[in-house]
N, C-alpha and C. Protein backbone atom coordinates (compact mmCIF):
# COMPACT_ATOMS: atom_id res chain seq x y z
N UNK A 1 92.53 84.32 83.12
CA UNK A 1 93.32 83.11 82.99
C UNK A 1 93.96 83.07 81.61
N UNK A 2 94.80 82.45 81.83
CA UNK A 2 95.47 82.44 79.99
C UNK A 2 94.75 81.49 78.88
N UNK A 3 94.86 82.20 77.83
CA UNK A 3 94.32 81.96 76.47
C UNK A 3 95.35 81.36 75.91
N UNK A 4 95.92 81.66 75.29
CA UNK A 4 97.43 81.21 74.26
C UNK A 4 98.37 80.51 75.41
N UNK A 5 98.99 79.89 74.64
CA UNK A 5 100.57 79.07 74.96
C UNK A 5 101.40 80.22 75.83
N UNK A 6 101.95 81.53 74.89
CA UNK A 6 102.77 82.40 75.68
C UNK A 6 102.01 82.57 76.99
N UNK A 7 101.04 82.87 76.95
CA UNK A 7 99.69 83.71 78.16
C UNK A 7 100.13 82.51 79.44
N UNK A 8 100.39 80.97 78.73
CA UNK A 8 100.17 80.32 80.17
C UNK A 8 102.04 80.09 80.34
N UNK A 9 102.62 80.34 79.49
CA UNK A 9 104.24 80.11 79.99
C UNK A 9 104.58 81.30 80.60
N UNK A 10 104.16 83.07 80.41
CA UNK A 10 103.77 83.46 81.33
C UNK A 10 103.11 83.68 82.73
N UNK A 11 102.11 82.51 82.44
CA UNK A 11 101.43 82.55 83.78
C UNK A 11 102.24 81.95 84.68
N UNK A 12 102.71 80.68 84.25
CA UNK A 12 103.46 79.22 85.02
C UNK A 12 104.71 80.14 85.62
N UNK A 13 105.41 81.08 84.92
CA UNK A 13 106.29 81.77 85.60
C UNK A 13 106.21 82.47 86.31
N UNK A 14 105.14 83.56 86.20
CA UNK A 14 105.00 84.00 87.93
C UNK A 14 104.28 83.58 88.64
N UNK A 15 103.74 82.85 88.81
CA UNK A 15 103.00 81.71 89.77
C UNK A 15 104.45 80.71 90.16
N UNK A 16 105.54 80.15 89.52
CA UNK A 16 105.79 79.55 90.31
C UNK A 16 107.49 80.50 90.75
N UNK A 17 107.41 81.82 90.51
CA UNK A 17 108.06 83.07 90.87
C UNK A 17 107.58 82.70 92.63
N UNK A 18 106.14 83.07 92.67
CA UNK A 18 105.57 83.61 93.76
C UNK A 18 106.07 82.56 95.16
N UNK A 19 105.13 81.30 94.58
CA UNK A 19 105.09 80.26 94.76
C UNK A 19 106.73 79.53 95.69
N UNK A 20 107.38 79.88 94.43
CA UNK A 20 108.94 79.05 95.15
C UNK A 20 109.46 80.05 95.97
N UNK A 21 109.57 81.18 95.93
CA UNK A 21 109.99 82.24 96.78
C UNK A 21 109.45 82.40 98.09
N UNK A 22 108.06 82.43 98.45
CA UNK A 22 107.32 82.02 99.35
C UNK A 22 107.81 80.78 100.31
N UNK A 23 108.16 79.81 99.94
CA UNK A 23 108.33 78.35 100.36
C UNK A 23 109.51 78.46 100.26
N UNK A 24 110.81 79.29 99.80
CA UNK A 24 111.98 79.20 100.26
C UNK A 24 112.03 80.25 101.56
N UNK A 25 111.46 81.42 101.84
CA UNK A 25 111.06 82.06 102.64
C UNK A 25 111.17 80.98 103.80
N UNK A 26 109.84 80.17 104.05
CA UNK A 26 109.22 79.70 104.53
C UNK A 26 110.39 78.99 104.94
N UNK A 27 111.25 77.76 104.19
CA UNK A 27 111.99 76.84 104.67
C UNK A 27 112.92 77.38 105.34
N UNK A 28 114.00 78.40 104.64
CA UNK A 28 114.99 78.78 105.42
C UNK A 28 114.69 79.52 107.25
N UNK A 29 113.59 80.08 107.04
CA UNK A 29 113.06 80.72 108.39
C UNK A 29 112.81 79.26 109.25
N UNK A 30 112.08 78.53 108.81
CA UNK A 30 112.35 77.23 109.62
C UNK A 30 113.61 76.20 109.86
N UNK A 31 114.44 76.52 109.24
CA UNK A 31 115.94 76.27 109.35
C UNK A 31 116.52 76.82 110.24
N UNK A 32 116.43 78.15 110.30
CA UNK A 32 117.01 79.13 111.34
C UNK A 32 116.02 79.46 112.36
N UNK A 33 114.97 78.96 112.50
CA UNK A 33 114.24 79.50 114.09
C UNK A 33 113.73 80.19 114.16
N UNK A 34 113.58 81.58 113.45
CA UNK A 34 113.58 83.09 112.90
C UNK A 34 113.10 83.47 111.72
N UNK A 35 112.19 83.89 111.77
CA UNK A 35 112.03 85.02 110.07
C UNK A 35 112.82 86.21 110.46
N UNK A 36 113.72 86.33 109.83
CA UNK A 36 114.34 88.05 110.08
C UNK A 36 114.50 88.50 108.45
N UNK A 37 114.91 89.79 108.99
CA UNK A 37 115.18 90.88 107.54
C UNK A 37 115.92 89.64 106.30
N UNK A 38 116.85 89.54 107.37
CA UNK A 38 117.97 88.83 106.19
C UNK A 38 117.35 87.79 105.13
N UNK A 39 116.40 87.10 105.55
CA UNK A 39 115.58 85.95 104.99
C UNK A 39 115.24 86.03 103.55
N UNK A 40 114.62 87.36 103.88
CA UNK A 40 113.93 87.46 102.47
C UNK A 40 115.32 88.48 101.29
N UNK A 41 116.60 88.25 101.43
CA UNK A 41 117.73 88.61 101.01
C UNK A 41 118.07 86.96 100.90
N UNK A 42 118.26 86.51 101.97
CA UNK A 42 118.88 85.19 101.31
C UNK A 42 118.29 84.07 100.59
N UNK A 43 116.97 84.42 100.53
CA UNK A 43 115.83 83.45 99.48
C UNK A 43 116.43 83.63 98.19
N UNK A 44 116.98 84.72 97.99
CA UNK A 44 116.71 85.22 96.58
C UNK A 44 117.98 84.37 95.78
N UNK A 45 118.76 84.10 96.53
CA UNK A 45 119.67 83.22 96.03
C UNK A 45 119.49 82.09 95.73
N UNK A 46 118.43 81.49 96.45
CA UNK A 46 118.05 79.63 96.02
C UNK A 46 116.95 80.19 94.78
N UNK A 47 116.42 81.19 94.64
CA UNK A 47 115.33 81.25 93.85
C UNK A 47 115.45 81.34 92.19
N UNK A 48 116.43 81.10 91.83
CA UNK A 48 116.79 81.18 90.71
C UNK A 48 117.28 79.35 89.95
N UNK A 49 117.65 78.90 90.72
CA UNK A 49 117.68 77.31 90.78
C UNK A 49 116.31 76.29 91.04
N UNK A 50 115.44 76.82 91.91
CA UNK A 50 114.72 76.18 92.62
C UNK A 50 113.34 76.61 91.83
N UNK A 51 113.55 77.98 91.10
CA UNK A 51 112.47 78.71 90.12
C UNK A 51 112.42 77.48 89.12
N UNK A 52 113.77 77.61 88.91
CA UNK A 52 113.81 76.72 87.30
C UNK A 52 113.30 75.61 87.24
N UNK A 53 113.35 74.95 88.30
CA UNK A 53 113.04 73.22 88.36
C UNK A 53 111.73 73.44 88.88
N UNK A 54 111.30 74.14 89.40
CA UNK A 54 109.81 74.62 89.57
C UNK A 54 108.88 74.47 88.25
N UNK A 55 109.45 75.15 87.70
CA UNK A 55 108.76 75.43 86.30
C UNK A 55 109.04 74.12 85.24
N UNK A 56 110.04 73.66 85.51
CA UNK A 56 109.89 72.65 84.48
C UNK A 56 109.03 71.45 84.97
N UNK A 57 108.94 71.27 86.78
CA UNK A 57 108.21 69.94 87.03
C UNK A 57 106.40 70.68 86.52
N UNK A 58 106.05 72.20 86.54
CA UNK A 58 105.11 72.58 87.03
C UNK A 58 104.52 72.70 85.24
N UNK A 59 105.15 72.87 84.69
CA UNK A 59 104.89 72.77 83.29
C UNK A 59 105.16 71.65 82.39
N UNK A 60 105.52 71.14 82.49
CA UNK A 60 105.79 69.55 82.19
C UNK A 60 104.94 68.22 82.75
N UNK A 61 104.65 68.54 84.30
CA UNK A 61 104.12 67.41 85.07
C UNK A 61 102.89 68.12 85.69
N UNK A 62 103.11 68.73 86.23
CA UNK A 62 102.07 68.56 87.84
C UNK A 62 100.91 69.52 86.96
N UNK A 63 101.55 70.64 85.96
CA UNK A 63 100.25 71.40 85.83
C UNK A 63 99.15 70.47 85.15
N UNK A 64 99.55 69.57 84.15
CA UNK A 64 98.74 68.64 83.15
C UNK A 64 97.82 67.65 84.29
N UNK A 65 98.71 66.90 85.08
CA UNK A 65 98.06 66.27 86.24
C UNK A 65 97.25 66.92 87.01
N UNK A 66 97.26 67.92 87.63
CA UNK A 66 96.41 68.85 88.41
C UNK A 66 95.30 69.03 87.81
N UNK A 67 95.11 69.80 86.97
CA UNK A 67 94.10 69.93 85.72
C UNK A 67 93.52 68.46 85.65
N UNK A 68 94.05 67.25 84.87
CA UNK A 68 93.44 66.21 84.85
C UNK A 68 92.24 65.59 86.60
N UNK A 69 93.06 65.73 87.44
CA UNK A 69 92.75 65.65 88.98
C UNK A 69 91.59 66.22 88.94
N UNK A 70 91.62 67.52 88.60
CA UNK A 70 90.57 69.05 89.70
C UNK A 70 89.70 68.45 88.77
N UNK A 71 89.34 68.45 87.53
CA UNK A 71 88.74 68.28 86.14
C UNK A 71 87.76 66.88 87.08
N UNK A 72 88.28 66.18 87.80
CA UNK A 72 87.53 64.67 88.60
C UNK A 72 86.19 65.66 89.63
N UNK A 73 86.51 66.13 89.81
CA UNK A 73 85.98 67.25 90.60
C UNK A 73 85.33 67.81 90.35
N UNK A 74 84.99 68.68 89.89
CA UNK A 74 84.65 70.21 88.99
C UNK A 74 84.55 70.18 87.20
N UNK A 75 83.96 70.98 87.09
CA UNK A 75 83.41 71.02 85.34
C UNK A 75 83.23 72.12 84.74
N UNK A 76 84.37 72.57 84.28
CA UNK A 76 84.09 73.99 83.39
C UNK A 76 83.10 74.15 83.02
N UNK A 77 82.22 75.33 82.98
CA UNK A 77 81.38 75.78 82.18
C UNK A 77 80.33 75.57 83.68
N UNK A 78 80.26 74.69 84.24
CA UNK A 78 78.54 73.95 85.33
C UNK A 78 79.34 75.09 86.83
N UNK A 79 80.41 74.45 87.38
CA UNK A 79 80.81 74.94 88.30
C UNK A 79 81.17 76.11 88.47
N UNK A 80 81.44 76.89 89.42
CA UNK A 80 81.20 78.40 89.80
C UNK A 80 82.71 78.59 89.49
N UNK A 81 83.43 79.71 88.74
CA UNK A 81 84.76 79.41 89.19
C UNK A 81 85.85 79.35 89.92
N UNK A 82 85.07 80.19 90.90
CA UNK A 82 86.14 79.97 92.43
C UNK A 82 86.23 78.37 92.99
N UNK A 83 85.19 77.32 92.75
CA UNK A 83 85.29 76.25 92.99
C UNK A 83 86.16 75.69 91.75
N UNK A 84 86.39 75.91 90.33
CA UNK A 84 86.88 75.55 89.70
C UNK A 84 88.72 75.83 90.49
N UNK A 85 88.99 77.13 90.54
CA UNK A 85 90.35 77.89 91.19
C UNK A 85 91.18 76.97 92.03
N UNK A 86 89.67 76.80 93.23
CA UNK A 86 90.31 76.20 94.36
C UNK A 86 90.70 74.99 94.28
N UNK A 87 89.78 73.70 92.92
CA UNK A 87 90.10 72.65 93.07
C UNK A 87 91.73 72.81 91.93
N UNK A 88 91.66 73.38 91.42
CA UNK A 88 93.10 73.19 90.40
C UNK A 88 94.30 73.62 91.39
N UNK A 89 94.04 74.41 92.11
CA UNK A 89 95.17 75.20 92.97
C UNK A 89 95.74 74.27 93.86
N UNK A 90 94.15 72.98 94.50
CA UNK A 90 94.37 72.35 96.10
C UNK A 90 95.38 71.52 94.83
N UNK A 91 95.06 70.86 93.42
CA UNK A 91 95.64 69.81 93.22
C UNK A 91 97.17 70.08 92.54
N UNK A 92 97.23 71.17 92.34
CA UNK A 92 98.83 71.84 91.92
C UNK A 92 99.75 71.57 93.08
N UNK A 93 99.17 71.80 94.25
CA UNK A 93 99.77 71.87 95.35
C UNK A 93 100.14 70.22 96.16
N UNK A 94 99.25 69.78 95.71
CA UNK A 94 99.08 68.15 95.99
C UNK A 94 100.15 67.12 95.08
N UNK A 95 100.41 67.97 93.78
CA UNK A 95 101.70 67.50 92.92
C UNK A 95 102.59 68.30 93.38
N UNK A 96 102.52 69.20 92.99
CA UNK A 96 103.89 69.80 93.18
C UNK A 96 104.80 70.38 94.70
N UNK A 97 104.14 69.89 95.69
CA UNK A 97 104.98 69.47 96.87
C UNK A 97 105.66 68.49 97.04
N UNK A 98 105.18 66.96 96.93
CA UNK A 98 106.20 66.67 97.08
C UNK A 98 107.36 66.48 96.10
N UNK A 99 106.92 66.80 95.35
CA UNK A 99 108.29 67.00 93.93
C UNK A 99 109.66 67.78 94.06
N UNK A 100 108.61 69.32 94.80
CA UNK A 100 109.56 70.01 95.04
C UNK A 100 110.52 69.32 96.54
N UNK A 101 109.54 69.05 97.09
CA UNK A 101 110.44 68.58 98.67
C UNK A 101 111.41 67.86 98.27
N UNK A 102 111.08 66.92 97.51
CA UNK A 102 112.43 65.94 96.90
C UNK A 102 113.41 66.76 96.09
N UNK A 103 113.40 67.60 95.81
CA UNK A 103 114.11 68.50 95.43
C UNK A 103 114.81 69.29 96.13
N UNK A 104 114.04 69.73 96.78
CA UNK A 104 114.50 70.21 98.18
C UNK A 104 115.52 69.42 98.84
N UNK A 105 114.93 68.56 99.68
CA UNK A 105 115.45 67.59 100.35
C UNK A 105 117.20 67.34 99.76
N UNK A 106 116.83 66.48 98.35
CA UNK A 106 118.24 66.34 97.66
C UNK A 106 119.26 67.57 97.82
N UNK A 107 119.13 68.56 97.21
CA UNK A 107 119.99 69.65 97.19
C UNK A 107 120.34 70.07 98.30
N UNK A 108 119.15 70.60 99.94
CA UNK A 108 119.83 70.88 100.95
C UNK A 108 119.88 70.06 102.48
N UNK A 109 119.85 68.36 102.50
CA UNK A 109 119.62 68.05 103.46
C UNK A 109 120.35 66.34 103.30
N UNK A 110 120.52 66.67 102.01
CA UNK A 110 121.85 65.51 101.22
C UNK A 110 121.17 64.07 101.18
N UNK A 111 122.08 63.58 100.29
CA UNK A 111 121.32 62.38 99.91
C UNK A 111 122.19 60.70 100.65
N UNK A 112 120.97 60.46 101.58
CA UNK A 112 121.84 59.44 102.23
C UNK A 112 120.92 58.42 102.85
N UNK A 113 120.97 57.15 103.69
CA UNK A 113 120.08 56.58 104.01
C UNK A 113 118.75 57.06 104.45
N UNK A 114 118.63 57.97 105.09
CA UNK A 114 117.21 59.17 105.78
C UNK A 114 116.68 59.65 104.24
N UNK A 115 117.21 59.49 103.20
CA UNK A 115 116.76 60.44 102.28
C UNK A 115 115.11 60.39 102.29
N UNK A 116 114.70 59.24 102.12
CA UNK A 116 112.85 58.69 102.35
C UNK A 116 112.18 60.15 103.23
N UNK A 117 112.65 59.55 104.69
CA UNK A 117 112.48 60.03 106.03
C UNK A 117 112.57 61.39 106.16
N UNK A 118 113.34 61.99 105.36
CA UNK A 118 113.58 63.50 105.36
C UNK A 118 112.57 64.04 104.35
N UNK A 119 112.52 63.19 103.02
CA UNK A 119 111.75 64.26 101.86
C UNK A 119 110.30 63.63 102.64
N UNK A 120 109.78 62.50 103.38
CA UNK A 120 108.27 62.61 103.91
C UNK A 120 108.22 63.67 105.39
N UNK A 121 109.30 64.12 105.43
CA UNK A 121 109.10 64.81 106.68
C UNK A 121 108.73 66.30 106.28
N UNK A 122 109.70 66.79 104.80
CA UNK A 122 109.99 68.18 104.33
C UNK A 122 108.57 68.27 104.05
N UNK A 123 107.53 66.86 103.01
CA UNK A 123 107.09 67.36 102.31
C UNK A 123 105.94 67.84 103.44
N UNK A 124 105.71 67.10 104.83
CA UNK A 124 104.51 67.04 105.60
C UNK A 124 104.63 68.82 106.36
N UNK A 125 105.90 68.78 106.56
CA UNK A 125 106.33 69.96 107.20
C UNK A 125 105.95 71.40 105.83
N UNK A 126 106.05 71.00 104.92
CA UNK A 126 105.75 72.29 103.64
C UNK A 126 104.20 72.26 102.94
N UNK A 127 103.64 71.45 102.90
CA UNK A 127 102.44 71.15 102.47
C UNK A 127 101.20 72.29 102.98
N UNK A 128 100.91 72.11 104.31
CA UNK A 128 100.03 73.13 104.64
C UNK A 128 100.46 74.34 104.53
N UNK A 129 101.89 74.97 103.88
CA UNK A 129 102.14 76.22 104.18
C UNK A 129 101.79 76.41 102.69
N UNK A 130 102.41 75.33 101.91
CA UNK A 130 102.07 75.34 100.52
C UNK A 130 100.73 75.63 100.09
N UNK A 131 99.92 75.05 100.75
CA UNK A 131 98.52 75.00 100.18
C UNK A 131 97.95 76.39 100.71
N UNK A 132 98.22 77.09 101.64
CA UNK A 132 98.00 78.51 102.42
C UNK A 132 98.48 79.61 101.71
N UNK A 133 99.77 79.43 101.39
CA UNK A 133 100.49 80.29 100.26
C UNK A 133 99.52 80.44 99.11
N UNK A 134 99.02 79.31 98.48
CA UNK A 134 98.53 79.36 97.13
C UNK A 134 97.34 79.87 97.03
N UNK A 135 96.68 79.37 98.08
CA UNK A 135 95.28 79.42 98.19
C UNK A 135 95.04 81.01 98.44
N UNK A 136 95.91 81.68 99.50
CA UNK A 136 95.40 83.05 100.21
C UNK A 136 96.35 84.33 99.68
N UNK A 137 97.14 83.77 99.08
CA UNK A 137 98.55 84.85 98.87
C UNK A 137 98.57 84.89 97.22
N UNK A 138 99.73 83.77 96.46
CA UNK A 138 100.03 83.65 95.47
C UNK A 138 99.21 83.34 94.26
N UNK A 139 98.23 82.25 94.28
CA UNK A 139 97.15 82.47 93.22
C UNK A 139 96.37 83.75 93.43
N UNK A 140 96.11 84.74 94.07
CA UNK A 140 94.79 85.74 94.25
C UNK A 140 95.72 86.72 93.19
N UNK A 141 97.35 87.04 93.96
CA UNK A 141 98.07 87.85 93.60
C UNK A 141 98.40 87.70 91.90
N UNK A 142 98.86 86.47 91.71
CA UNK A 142 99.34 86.78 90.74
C UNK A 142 98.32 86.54 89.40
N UNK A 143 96.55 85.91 89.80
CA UNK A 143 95.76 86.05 89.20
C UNK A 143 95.51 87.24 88.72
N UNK A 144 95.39 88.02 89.80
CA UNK A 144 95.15 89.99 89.52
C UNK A 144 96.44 90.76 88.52
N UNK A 145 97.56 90.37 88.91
CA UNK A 145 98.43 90.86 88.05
C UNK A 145 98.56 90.63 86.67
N UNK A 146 98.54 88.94 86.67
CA UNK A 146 98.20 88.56 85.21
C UNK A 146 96.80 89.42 84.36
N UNK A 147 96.12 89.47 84.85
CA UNK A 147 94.36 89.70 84.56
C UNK A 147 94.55 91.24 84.29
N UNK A 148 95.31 92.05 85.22
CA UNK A 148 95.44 93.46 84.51
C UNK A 148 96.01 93.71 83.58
N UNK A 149 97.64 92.79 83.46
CA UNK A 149 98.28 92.54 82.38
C UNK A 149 97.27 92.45 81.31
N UNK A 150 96.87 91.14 81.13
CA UNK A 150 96.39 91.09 79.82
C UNK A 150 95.10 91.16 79.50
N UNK A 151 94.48 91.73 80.32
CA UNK A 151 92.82 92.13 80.36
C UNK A 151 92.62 92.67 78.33
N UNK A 152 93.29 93.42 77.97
CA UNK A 152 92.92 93.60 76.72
C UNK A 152 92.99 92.85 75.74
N UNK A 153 94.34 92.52 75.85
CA UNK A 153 94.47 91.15 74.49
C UNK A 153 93.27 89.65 75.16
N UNK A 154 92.91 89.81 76.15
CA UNK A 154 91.76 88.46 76.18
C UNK A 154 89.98 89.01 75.50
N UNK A 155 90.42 89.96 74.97
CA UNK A 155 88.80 90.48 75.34
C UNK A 155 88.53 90.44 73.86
């Protein structure tokens, strides 16, 4: 896990690399009916917009809140840390869905009387994929990558 400031503005970036790419995956294939080839070609285009505002709600807001949340929960140092993982991860995911959905929502589903109705629909419709993503895919992954990365400078 990260030590220093850089270690976690590193981390926050490919975690929410993984993270938003995954869930644009996810949305557009549910847009179109289909996961096909093309999908994971045309993600890559929202992912550079949708990265950014990722990272600023996820480093700015939801990561401090999450942490504060899981922390209600769990206790560094007493708790095992996979229970520590899982409760910071369930509560990252618990902020930062519907943030992003409203984000979502605004940018591709427009902003108009339904706006409510649509971002509680995006966020109900993205949530369990969100929390599946994080939990089984994107935190394991990009824990290991980070951790080989910087396995030396932590030691």
């Amino acid at each position: 896990m990260p030590q220093t400031k850089l270690q976690n503005v590193i981390f926050t970036i490919m975690m929410v690399l993984v993270m938003v790419y995954g869930m644009v995956v996810y949305n557009i294939t549910l847009d179109r009916g289909a996961l096909t080839n093309d999908v994971f070609y045309i993600a890559l285009f929202e992912l550079p917009i949708m990265g950014v505002i990722g990272f600023i709600i996820e480093f700015l807001i939801a990561g401090k809140l999450a942490q504060k949340m899981a922390f209600k929960i769990v206790t560094p140092g007493q708790d095992k840390p996979i229970m520590i993982i899982l409760a910071i991860s369930t509560m990252t995911v618990m902020c930062m869905c519907p943030m992003m959905s409203l984000v979502a929502t605004c940018l591709f589903k427009g902003i108009d009387s339904q706006i409510i109705a649509k971002w509680i629909q995006l966020t109900v419709t993205n949530f369990p994929m969100a929390l599946c993503w994080q939990i089984f895919v994107a935190g394991p992954v990009v824990r290991f990558i980070f951790g080989h990365t910087f396995a030396k400078s932590n030691k």
